[in-house]
Protein backbone atom coordinates (compact mmCIF):
# COMPACT_ATOMS: atom_id res chain seq x y z
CA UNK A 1 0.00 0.00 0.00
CA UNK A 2 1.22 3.55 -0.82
CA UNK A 3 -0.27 6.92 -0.16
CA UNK A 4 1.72 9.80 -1.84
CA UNK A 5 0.64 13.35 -1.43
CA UNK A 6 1.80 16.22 -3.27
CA UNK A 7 0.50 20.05 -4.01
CA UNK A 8 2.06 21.39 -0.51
CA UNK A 9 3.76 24.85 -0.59
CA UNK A 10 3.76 28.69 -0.04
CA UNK A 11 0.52 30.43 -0.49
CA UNK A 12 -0.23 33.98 0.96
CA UNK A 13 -3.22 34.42 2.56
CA UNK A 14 -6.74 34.27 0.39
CA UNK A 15 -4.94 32.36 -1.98
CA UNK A 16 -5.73 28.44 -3.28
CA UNK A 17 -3.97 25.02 -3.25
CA UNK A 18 -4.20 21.73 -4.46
CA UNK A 19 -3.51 18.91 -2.92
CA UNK A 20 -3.13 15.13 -4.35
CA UNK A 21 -2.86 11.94 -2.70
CA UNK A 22 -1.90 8.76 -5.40
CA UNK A 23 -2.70 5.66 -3.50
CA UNK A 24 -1.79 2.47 -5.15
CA UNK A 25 -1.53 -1.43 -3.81
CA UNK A 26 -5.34 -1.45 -2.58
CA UNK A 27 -8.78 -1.31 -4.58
CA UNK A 28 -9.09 2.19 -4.04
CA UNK A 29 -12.68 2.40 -4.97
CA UNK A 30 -13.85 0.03 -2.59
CA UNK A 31 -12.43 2.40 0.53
CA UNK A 32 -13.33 5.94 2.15
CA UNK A 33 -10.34 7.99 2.25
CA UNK A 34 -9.50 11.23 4.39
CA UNK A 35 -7.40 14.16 4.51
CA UNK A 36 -5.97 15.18 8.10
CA UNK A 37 -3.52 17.91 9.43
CA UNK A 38 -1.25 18.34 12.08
CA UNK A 39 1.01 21.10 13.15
CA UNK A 40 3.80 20.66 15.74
CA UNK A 41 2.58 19.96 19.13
CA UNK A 42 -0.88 19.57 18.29
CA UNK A 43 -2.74 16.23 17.81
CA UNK A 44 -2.96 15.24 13.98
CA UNK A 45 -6.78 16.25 12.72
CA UNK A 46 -9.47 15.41 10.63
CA UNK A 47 -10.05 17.71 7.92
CA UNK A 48 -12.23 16.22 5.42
CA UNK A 49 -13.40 12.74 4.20
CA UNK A 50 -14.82 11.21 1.67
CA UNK A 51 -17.00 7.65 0.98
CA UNK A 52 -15.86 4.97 -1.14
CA UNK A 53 -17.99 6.48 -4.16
CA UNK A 54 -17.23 10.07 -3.80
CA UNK A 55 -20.99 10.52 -3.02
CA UNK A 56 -20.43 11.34 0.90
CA UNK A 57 -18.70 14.26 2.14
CA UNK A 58 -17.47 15.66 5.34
CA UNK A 59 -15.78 18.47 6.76
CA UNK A 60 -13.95 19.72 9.79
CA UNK A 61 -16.18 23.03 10.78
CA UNK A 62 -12.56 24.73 10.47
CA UNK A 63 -12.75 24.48 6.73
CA UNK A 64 -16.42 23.77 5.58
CA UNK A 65 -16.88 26.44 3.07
CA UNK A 66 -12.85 26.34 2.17
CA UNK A 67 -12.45 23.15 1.57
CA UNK A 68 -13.65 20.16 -1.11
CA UNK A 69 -12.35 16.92 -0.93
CA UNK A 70 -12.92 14.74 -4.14
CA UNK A 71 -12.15 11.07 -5.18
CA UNK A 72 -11.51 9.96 -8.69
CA UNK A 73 -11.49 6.02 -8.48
CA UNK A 74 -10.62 6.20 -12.31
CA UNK A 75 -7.05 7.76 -11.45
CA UNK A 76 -6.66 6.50 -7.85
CA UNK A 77 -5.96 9.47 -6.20
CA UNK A 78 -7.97 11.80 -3.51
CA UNK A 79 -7.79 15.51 -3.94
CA UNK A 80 -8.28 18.43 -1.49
CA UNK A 81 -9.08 21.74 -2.95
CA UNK A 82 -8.21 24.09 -0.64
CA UNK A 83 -9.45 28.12 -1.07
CA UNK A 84 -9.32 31.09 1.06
CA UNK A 85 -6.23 29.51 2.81
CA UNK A 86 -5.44 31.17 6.04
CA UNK A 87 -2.56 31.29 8.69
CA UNK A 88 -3.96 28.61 10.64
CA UNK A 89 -4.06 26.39 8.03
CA UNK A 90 -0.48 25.99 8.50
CA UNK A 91 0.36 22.66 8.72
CA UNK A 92 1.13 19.10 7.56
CA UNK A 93 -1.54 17.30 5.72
CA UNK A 94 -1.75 13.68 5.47
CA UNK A 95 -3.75 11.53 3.28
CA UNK A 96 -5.26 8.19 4.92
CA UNK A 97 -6.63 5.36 3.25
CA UNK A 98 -7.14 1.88 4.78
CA UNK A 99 -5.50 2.16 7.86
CA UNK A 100 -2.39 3.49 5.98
CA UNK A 101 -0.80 7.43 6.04
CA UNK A 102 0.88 9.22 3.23
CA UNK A 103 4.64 10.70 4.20
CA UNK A 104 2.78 14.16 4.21
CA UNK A 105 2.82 17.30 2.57
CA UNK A 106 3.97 20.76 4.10
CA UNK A 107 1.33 23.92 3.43
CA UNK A 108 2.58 27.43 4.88
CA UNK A 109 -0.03 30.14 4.64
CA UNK A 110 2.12 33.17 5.30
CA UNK A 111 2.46 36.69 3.69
């Protein structure tokens, strides 16, 4: 099993990114899959999920609004578009998928 993420980086605030998680070694459309955060010292957080189908969404109050996950079981991979990024969206976001974690993916909202 392998959960890569990528789309991390240096927005200011206001501004957009997109994140991507490629999971392969599992049958992706059979599984939910999530997106969670954590920034040092803090406990690592649910951001957003998503059902097997991509029918079923949910969202961490902290982003609903911001955020849209989305699943494309064509392509294997999960994507989080993120909008209106702010400060504390600083952090490290994971992808998770069948008990499994991606390696992570650094997003610094800074001007």
């Amino acid at each position: 099993v392998q959960l890569v993420e990528s789309g991390g980086g240096v927005v200011q605030p206001g501004g957009s990114l997109r994140l991507s998680c490629a999971a392969s070694g599992f049958p992706f459309s059979n599984y939910p899959m999530s997106w969670y955060r954590q920034t040092p010292g803090k406990e690592r957080e649910l951001v957003a999920e998503i059902s097997s189908t991509g029918g079923v969404t949910d969202y961490a109050d902290s982003v609903k609004g911001r955020f849209t996950i989305s699943k494309d079981n064509a392509e294997n991979t999960v994507h989080l578009q993120m909008n209106s990024l702010q400060p504390d969206d600083t952090a490290v976001y994971y992808c998770r998928g069948i008990g499994r974690w991606g390696q992570g993916t650094q997003v610094t909202v800074s001007s």
